[in-house]
N, C-alpha and C. Protein backbone atom coordinates (compact mmCIF):
# COMPACT_ATOMS: atom_id res chain seq x y z
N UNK A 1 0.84 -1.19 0.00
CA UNK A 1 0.00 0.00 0.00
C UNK A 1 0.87 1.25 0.00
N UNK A 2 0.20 2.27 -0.66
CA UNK A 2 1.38 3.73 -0.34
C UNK A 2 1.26 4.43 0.73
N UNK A 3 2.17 4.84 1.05
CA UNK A 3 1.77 5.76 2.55
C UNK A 3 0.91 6.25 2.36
N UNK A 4 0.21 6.26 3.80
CA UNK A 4 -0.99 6.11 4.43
C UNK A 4 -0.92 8.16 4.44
N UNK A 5 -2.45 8.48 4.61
CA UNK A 5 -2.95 9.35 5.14
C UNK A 5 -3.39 9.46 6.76
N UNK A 6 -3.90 10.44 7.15
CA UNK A 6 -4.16 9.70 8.44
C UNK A 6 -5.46 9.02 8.28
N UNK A 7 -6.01 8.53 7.38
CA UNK A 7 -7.70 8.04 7.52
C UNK A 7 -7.36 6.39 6.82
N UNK A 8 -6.04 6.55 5.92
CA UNK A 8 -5.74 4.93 5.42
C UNK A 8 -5.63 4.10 5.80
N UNK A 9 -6.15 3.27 5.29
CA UNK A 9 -6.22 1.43 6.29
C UNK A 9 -5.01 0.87 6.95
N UNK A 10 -4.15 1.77 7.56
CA UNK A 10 -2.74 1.12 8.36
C UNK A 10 -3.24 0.97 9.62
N UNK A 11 -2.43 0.69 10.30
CA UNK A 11 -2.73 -0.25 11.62
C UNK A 11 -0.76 -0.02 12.25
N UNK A 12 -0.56 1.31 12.00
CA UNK A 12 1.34 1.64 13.04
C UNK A 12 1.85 0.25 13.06
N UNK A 13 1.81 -0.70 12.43
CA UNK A 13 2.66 -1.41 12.76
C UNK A 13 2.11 -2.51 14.09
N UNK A 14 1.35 -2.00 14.51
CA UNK A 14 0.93 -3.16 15.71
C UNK A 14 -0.55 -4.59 15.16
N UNK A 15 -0.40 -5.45 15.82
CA UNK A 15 -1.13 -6.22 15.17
C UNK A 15 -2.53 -5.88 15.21
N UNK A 16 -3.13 -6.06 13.69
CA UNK A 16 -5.16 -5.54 14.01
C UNK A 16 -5.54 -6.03 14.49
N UNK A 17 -6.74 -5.18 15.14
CA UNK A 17 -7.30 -6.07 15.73
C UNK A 17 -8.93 -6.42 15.04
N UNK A 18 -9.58 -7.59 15.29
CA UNK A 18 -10.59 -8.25 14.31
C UNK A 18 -11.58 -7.48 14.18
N UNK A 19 -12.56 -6.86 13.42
CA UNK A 19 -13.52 -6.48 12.88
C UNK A 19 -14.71 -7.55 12.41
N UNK A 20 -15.82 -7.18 13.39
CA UNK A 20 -16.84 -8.11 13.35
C UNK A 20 -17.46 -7.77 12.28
N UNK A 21 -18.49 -8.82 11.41
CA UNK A 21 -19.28 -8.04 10.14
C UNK A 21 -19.89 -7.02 10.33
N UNK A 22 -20.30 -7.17 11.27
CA UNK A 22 -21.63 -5.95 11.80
C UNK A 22 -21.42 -4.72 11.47
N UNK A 23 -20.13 -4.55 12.24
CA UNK A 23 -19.07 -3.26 12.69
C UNK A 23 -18.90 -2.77 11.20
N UNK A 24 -18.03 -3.65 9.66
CA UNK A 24 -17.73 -3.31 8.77
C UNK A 24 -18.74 -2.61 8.07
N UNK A 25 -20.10 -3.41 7.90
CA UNK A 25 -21.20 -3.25 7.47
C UNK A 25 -21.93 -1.78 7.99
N UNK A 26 -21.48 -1.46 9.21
CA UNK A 26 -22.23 -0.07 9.41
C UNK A 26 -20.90 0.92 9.03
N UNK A 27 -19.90 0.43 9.03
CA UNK A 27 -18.66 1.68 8.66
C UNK A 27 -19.07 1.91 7.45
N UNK A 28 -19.39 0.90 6.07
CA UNK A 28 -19.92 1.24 5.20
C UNK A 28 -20.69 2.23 4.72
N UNK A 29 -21.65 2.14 5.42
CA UNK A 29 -22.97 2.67 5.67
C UNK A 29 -22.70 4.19 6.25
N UNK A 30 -21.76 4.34 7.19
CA UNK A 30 -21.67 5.45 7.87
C UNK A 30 -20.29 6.39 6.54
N UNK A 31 -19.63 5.53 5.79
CA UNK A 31 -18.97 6.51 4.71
C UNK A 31 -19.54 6.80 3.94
N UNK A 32 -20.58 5.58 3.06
CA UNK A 32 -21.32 5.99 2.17
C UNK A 32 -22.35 7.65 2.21
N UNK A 33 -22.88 7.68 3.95
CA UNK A 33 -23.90 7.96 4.29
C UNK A 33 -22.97 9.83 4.70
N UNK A 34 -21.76 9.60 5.37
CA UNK A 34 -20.93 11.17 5.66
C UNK A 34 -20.27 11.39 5.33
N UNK A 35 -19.01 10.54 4.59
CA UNK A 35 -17.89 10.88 4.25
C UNK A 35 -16.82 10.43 5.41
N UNK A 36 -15.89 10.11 4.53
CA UNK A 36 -14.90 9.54 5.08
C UNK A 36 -14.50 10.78 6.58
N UNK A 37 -14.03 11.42 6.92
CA UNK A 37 -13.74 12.64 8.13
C UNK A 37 -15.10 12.36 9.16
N UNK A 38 -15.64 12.39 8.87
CA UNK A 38 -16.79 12.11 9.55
C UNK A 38 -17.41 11.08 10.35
N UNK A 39 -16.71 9.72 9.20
CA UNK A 39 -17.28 8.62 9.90
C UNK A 39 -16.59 8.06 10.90
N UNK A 40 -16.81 8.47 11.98
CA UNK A 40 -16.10 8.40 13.54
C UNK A 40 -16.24 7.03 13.92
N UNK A 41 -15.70 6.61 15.12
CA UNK A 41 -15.89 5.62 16.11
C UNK A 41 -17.21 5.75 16.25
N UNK A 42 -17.58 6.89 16.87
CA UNK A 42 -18.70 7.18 17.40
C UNK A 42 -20.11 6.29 16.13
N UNK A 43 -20.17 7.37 15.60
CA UNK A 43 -20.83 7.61 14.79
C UNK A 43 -21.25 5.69 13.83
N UNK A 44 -20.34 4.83 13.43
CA UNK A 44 -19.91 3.76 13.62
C UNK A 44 -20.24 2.82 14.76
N UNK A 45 -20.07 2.80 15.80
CA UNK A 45 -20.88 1.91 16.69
C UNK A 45 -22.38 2.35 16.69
N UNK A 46 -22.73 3.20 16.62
CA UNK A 46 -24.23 4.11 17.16
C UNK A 46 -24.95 3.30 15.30
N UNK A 47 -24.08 2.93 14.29
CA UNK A 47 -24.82 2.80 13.36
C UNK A 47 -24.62 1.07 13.65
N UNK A 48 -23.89 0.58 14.05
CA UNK A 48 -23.51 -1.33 14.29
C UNK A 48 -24.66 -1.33 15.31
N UNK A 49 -25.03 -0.83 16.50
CA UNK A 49 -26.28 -0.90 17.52
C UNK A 49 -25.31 -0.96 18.85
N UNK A 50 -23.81 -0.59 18.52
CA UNK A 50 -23.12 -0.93 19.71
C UNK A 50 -22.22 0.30 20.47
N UNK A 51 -21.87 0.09 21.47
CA UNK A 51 -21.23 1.54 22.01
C UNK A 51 -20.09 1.65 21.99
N UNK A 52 -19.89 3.06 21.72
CA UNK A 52 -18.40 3.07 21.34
C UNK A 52 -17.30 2.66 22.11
N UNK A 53 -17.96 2.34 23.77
CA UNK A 53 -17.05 1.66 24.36
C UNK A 53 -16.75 0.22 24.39
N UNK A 54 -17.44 -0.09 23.51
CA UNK A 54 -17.12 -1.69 23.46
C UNK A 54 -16.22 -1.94 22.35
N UNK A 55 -16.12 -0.70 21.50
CA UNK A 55 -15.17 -1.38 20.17
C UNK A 55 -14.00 -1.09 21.36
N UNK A 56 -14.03 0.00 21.72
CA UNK A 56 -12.64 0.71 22.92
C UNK A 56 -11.93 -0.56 23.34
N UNK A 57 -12.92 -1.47 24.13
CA UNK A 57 -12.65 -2.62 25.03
C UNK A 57 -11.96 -3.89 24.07
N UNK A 58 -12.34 -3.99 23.35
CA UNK A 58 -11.64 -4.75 22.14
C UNK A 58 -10.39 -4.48 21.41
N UNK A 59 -9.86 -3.40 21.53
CA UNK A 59 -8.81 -2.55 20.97
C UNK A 59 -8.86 -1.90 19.58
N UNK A 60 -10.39 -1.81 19.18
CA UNK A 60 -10.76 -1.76 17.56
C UNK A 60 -10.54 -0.19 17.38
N UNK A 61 -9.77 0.23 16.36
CA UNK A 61 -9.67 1.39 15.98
C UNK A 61 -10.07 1.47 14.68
N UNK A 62 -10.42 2.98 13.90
CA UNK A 62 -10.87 3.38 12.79
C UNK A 62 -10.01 2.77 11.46
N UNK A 63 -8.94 2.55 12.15
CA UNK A 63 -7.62 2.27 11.07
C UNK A 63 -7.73 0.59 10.58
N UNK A 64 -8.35 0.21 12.41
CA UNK A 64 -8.58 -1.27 11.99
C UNK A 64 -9.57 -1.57 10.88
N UNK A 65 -11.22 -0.97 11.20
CA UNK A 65 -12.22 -0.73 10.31
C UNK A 65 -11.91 -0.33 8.94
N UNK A 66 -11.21 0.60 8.78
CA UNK A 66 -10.90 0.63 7.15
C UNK A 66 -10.03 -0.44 6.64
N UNK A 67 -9.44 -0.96 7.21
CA UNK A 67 -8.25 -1.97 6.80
C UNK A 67 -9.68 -3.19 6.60
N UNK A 68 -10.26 -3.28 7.72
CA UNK A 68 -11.35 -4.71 7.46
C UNK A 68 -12.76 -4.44 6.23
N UNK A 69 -12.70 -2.93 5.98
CA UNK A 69 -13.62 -2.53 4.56
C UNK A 69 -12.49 -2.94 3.53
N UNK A 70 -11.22 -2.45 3.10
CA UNK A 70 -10.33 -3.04 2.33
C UNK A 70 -10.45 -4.88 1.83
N UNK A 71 -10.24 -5.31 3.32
CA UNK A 71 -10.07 -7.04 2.79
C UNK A 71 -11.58 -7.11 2.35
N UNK A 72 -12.42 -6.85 2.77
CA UNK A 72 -13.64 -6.71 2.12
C UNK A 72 -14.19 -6.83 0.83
N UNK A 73 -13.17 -5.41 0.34
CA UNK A 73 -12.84 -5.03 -1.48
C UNK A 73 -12.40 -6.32 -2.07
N UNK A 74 -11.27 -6.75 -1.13
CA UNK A 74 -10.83 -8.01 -2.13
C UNK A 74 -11.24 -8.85 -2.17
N UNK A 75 -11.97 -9.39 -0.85
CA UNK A 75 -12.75 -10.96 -0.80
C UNK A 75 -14.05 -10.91 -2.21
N UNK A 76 -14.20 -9.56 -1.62
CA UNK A 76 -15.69 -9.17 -3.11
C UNK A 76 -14.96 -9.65 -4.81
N UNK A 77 -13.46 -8.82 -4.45
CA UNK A 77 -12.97 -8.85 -6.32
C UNK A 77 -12.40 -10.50 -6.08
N UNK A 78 -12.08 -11.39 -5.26
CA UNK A 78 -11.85 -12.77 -5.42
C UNK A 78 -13.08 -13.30 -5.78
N UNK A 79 -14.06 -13.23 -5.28
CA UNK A 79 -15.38 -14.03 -5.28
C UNK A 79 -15.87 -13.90 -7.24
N UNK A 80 -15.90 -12.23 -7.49
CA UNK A 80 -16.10 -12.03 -8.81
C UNK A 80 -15.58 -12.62 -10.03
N UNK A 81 -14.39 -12.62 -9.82
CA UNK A 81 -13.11 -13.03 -10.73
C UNK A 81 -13.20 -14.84 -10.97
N UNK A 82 -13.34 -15.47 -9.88
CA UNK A 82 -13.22 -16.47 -9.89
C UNK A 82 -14.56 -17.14 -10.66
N UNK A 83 -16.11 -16.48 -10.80
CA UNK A 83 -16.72 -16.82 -11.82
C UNK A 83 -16.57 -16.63 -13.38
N UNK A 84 -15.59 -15.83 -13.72
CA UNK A 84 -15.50 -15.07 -14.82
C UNK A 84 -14.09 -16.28 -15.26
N UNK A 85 -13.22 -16.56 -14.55
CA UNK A 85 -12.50 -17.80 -14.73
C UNK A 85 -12.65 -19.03 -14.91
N UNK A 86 -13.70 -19.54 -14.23
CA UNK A 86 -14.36 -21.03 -14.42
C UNK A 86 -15.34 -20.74 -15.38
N UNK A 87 -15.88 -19.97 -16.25
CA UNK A 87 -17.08 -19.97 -16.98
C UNK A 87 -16.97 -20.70 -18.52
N UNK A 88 -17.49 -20.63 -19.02
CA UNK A 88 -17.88 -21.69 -20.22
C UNK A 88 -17.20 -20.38 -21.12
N UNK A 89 -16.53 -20.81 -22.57
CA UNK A 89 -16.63 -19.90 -23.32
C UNK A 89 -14.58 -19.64 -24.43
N UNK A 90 -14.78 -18.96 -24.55
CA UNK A 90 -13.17 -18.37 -25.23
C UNK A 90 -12.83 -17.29 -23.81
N UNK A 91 -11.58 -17.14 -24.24
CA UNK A 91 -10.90 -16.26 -23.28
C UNK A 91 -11.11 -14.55 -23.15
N UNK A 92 -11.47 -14.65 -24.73
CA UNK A 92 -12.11 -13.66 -24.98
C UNK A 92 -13.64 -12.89 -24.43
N UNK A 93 -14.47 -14.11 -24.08
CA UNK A 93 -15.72 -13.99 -23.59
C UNK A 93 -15.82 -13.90 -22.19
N UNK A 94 -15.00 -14.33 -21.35
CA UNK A 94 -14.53 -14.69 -20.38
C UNK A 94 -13.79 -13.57 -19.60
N UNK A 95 -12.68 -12.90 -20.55
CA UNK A 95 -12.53 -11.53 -20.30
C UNK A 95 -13.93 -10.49 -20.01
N UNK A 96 -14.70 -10.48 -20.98
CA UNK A 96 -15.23 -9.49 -20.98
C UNK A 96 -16.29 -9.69 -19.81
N UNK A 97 -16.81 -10.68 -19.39
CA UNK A 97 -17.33 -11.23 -18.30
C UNK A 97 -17.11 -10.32 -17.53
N UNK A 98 -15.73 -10.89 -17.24
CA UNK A 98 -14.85 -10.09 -16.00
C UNK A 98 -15.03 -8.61 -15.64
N UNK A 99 -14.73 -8.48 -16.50
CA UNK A 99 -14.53 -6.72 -16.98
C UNK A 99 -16.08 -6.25 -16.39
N UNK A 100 -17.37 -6.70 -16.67
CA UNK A 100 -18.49 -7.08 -16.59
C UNK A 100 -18.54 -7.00 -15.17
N UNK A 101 -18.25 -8.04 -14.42
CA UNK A 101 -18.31 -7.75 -12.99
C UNK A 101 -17.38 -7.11 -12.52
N UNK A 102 -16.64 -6.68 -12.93
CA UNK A 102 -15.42 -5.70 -11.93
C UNK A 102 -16.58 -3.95 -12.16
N UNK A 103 -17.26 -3.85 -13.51
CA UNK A 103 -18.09 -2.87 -13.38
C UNK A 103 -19.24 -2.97 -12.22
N UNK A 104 -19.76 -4.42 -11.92
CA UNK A 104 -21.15 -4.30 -10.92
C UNK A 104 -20.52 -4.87 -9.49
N UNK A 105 -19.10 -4.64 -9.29
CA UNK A 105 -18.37 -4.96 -8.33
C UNK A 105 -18.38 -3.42 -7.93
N UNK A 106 -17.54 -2.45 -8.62
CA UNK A 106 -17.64 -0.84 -8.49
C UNK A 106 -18.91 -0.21 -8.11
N UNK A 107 -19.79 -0.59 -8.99
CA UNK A 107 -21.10 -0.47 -8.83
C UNK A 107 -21.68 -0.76 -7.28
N UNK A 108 -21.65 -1.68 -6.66
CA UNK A 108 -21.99 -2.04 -5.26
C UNK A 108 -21.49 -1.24 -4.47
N UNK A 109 -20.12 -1.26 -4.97
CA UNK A 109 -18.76 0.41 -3.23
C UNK A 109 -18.75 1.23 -3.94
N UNK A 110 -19.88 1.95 -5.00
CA UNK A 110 -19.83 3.15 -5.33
C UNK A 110 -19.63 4.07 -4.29
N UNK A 111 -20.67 4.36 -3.45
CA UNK A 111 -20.56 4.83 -2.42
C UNK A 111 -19.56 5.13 -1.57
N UNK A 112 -19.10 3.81 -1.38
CA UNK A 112 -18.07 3.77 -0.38
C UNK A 112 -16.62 3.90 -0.63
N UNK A 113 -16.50 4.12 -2.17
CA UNK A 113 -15.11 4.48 -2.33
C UNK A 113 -15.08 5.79 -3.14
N UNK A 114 -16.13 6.32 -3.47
CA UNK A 114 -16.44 7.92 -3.44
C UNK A 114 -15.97 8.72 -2.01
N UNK A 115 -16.04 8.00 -0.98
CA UNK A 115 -16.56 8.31 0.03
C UNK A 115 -15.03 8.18 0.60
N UNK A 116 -14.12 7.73 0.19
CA UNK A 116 -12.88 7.89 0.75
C UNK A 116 -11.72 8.70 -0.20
N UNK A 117 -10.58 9.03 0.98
CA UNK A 117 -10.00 9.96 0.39
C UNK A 117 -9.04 9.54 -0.83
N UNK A 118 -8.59 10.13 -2.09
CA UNK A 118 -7.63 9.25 -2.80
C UNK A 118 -6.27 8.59 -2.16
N UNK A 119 -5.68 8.82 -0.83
CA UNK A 119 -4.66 8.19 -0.34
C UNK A 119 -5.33 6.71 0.34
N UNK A 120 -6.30 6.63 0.64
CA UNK A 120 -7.11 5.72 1.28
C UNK A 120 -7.43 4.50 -0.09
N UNK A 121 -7.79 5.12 -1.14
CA UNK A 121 -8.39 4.66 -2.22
C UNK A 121 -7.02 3.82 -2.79
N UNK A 122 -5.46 4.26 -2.77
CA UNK A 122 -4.44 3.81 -3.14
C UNK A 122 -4.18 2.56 -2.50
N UNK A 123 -4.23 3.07 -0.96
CA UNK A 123 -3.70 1.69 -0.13
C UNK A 123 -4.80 0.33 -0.51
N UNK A 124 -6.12 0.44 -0.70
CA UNK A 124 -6.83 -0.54 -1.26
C UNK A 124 -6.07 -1.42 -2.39
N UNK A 125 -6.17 -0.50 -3.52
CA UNK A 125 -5.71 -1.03 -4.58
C UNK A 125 -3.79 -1.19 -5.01
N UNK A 126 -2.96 -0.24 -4.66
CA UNK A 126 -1.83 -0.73 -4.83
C UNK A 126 -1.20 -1.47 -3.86
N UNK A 127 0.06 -2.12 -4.29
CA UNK A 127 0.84 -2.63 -3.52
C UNK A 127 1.51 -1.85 -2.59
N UNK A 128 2.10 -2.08 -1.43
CA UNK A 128 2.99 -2.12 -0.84
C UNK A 128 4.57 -1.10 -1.37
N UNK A 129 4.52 -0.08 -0.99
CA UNK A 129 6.13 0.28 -1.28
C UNK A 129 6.30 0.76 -2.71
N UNK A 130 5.13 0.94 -3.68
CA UNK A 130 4.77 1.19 -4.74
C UNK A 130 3.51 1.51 -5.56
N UNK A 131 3.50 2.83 -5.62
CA UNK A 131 2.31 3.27 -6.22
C UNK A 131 1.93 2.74 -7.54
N UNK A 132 3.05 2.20 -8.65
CA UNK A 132 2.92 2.21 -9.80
C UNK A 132 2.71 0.60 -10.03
N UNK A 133 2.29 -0.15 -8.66
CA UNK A 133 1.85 -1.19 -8.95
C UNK A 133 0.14 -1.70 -8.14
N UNK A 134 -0.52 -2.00 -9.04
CA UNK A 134 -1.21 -2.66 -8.40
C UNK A 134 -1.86 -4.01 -7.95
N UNK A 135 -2.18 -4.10 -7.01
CA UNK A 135 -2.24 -5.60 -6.11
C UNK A 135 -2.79 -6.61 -7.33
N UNK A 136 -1.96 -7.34 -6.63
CA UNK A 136 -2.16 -8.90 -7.24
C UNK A 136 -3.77 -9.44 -7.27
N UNK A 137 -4.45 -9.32 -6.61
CA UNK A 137 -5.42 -9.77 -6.11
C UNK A 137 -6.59 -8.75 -7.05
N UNK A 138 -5.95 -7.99 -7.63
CA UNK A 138 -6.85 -7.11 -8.42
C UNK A 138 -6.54 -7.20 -10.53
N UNK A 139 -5.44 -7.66 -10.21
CA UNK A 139 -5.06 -7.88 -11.89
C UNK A 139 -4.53 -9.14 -12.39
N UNK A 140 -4.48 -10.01 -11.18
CA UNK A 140 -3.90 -11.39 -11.50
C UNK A 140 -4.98 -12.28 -12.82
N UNK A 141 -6.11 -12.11 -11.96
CA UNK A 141 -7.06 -12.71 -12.77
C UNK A 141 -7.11 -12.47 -13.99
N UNK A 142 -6.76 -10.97 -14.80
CA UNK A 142 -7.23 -10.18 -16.25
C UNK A 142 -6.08 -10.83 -16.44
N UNK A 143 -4.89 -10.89 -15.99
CA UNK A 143 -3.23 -11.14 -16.43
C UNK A 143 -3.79 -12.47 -17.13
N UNK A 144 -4.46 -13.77 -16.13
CA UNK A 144 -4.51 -15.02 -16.11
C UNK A 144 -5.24 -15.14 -17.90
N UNK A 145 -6.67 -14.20 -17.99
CA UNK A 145 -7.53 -14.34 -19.30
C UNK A 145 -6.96 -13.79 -20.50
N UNK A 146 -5.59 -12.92 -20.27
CA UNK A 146 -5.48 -12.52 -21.35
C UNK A 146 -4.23 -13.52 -22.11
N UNK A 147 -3.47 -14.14 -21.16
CA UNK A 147 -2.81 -15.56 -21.39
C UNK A 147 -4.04 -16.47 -22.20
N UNK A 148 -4.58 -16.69 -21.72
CA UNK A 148 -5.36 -17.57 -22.45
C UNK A 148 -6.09 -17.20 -23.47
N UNK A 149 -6.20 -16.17 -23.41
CA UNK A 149 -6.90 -15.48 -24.74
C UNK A 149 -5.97 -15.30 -25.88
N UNK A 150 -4.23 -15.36 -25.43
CA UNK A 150 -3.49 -15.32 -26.53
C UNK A 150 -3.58 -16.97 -27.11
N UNK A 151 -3.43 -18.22 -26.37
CA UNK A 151 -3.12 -18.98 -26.76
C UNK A 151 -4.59 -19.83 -27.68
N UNK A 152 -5.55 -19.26 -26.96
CA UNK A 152 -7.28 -19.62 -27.78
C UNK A 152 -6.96 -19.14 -28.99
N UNK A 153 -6.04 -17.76 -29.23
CA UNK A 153 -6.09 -17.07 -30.43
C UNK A 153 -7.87 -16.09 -30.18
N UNK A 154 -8.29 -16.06 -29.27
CA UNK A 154 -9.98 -14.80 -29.38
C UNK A 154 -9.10 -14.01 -28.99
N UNK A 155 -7.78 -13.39 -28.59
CA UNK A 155 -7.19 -12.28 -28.01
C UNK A 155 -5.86 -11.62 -28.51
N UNK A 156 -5.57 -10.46 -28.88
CA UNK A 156 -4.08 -10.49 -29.24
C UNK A 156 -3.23 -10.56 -28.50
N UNK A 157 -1.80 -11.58 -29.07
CA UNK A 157 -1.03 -11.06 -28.26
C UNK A 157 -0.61 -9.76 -27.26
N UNK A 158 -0.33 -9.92 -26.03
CA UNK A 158 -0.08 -8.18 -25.57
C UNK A 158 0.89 -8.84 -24.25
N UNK A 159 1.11 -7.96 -23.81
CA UNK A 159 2.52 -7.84 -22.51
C UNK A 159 0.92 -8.41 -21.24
N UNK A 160 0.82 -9.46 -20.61
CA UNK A 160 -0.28 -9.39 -20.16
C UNK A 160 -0.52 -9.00 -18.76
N UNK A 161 0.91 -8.84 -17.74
CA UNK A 161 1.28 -8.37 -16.85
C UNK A 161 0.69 -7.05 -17.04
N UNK A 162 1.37 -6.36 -17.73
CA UNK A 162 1.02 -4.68 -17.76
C UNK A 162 0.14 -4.57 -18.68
N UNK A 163 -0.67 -5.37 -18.91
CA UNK A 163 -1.75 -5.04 -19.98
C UNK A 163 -2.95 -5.27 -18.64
N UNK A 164 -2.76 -5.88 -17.87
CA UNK A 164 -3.55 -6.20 -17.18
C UNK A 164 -3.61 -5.28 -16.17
N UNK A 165 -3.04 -4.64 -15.70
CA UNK A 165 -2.97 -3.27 -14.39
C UNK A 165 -3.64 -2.42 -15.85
N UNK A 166 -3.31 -2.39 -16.54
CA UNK A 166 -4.31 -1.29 -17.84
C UNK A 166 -5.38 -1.22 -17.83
N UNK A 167 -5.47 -2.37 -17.50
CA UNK A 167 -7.14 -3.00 -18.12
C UNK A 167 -7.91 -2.53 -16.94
N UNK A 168 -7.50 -3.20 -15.58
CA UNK A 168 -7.74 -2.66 -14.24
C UNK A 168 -8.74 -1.57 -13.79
N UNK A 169 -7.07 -0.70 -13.95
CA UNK A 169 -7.18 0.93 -13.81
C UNK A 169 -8.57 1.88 -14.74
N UNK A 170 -8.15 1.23 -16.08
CA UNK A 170 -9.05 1.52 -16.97
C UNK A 170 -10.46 1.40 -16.82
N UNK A 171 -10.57 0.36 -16.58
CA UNK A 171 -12.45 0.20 -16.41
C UNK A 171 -12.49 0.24 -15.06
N UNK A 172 -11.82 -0.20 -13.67
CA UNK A 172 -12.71 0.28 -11.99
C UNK A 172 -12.48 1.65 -12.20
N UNK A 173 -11.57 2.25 -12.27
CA UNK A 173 -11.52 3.67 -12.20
C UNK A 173 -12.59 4.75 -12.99
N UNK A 174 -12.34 4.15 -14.20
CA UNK A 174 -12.88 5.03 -15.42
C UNK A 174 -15.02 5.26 -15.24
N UNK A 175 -14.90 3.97 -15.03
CA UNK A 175 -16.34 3.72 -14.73
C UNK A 175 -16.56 4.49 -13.18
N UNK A 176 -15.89 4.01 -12.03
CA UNK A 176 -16.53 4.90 -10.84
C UNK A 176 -16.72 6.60 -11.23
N UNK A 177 -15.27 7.04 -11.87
CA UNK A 177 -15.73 8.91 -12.01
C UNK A 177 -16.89 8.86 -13.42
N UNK A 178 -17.06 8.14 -14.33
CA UNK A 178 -18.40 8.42 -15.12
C UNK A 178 -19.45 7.93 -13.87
N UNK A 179 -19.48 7.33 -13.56
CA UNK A 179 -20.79 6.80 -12.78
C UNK A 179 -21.03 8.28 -11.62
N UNK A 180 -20.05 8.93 -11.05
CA UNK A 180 -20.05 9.43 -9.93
C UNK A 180 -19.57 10.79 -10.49
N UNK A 181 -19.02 11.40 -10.98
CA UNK A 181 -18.51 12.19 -11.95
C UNK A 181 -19.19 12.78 -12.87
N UNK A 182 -19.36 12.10 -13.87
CA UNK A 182 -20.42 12.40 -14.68
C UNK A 182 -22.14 11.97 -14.85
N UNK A 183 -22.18 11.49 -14.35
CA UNK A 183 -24.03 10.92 -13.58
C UNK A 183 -24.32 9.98 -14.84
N UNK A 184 -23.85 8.93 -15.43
CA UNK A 184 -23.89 8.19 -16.26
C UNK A 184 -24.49 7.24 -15.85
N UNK A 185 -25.79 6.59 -16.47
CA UNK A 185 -26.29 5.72 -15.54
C UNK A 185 -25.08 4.24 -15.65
N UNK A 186 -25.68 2.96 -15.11
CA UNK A 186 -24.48 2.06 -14.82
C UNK A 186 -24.56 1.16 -16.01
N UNK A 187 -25.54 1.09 -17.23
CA UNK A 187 -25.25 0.44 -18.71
C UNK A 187 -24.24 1.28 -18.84
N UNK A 188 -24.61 2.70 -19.11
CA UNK A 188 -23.95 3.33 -20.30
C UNK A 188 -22.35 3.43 -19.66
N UNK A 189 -22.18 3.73 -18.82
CA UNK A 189 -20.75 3.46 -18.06
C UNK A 189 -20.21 2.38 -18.55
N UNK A 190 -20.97 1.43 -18.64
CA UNK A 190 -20.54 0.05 -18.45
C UNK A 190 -20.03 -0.14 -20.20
N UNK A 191 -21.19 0.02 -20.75
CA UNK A 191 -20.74 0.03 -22.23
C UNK A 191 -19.86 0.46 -23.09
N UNK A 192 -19.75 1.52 -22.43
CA UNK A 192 -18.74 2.80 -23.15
C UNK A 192 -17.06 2.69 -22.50
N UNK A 193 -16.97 1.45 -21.52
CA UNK A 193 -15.53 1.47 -20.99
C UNK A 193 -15.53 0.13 -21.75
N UNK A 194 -16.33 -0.81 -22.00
CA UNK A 194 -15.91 -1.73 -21.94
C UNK A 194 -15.64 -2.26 -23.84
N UNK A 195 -16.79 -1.49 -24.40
CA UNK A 195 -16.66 -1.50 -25.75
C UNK A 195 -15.28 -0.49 -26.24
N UNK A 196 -14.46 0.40 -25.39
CA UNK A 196 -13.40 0.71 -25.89
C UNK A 196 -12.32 -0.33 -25.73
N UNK A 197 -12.35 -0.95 -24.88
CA UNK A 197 -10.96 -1.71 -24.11
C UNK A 197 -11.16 -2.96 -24.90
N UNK A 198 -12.14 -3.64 -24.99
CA UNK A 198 -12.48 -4.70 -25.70
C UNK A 198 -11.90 -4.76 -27.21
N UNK A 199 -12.39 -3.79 -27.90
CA UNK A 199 -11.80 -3.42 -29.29
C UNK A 199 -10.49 -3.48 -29.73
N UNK A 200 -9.55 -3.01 -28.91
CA UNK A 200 -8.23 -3.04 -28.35
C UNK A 200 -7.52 -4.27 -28.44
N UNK A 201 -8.32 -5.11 -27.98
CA UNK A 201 -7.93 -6.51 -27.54
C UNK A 201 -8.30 -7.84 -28.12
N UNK A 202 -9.27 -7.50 -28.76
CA UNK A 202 -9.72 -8.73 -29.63
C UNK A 202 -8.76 -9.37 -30.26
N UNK A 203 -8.55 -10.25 -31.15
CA UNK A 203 -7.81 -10.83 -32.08
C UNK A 203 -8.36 -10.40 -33.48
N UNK A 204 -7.65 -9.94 -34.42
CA UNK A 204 -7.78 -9.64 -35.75
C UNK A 204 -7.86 -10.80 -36.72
């Protein structure tokens, strides 16, 4: 992740501590609902049904909560990816699947990643010690379809490592600021990122 802001999902170095669903599920709710500065401890237990002295008593801090909305992001983009991998089809079809749910994946934490700051939004998605990479867990899968899409021949050859952080960046990003940005409903977002990138990539 890149250095942290003070609102980014770090945790100083000491071990986190666990985040119950409940808890994640109303932090959600409470960024979607105020904005990241806002959505307090407080404010956060009072929306879970619990008091803020009980996260206290547990050792749960805000830093922990965003870090447990983060693994969140990814368990969501593992769960997605992994249908778009096992599915019936060319690599090509299969891609676009993907691409497909990584849009109604965005679509679901619209909210909630509107709702955080862009240093917050980094540590989600990049790695560790490097901005100019992003997590495995977010481009492995496109890396994985576009391998196979070269060797099906439905895909062109391309660098699929860095074709794949392209692809990424390109459609979660591109689609959240049309969706949120420009008030695009979630077809036409959807269409208009995905019918460019697609074109790109086909096999001739």
């Amino acid at each position: 992740m890149t250095p942290p802001d003070a609102h980014s999902p770090q945790t100083g170095g000491r071990a986190p501590a666990p985040v119950p669903p409940h808890i994640v599920d109303a932090a959600r709710h409470v960024l979607a609902r105020d904005g990241l500065a806002a959505a307090t401890l407080q404010r956060i237990s009072a929306a879970a049904g619990v008091s803020r002295m009980t996260l206290h008593r547990h050792g749960v801090t805000k830093q922990d909560i965003l870090r447990a909305v983060a693994e969140g992001f990814e368990s969501e983009q593992r769960d997605a990816m992994w249908h778009a991998l096992v599915a019936e089809g060319t690599a090509c079809e299969r891609l676009r699947r993907a691409l497909e749910l990584q849009c109604e994946l965005t679509e679901r934490n619209l909210a909630t990643l509107e709702a955080l700051s862009a240093p917050a939004r980094d540590a989600i998605f990049h790695e560790s010690g490097s901005a100019a990479l992003t997590r495995t867990v977010f481009v492995a899968p496109l890396e994985r379809l576009l391998r196979d899409g070269a060797a099906d021949g439905s895909l062109a050859p391309v660098d699929a490592r860095e074709t794949a952080t392209v692809l990424f960046n390109t459609v979660a990003h591109t689609y959240r600021h049309l969706r949120s940005g420009h008030g695009w409903s979630p077809a036409r977002a959807r269409e208009g990122v995905l019918r460019l990138v697609m074109e790109g990539l086909v096999a001739r």
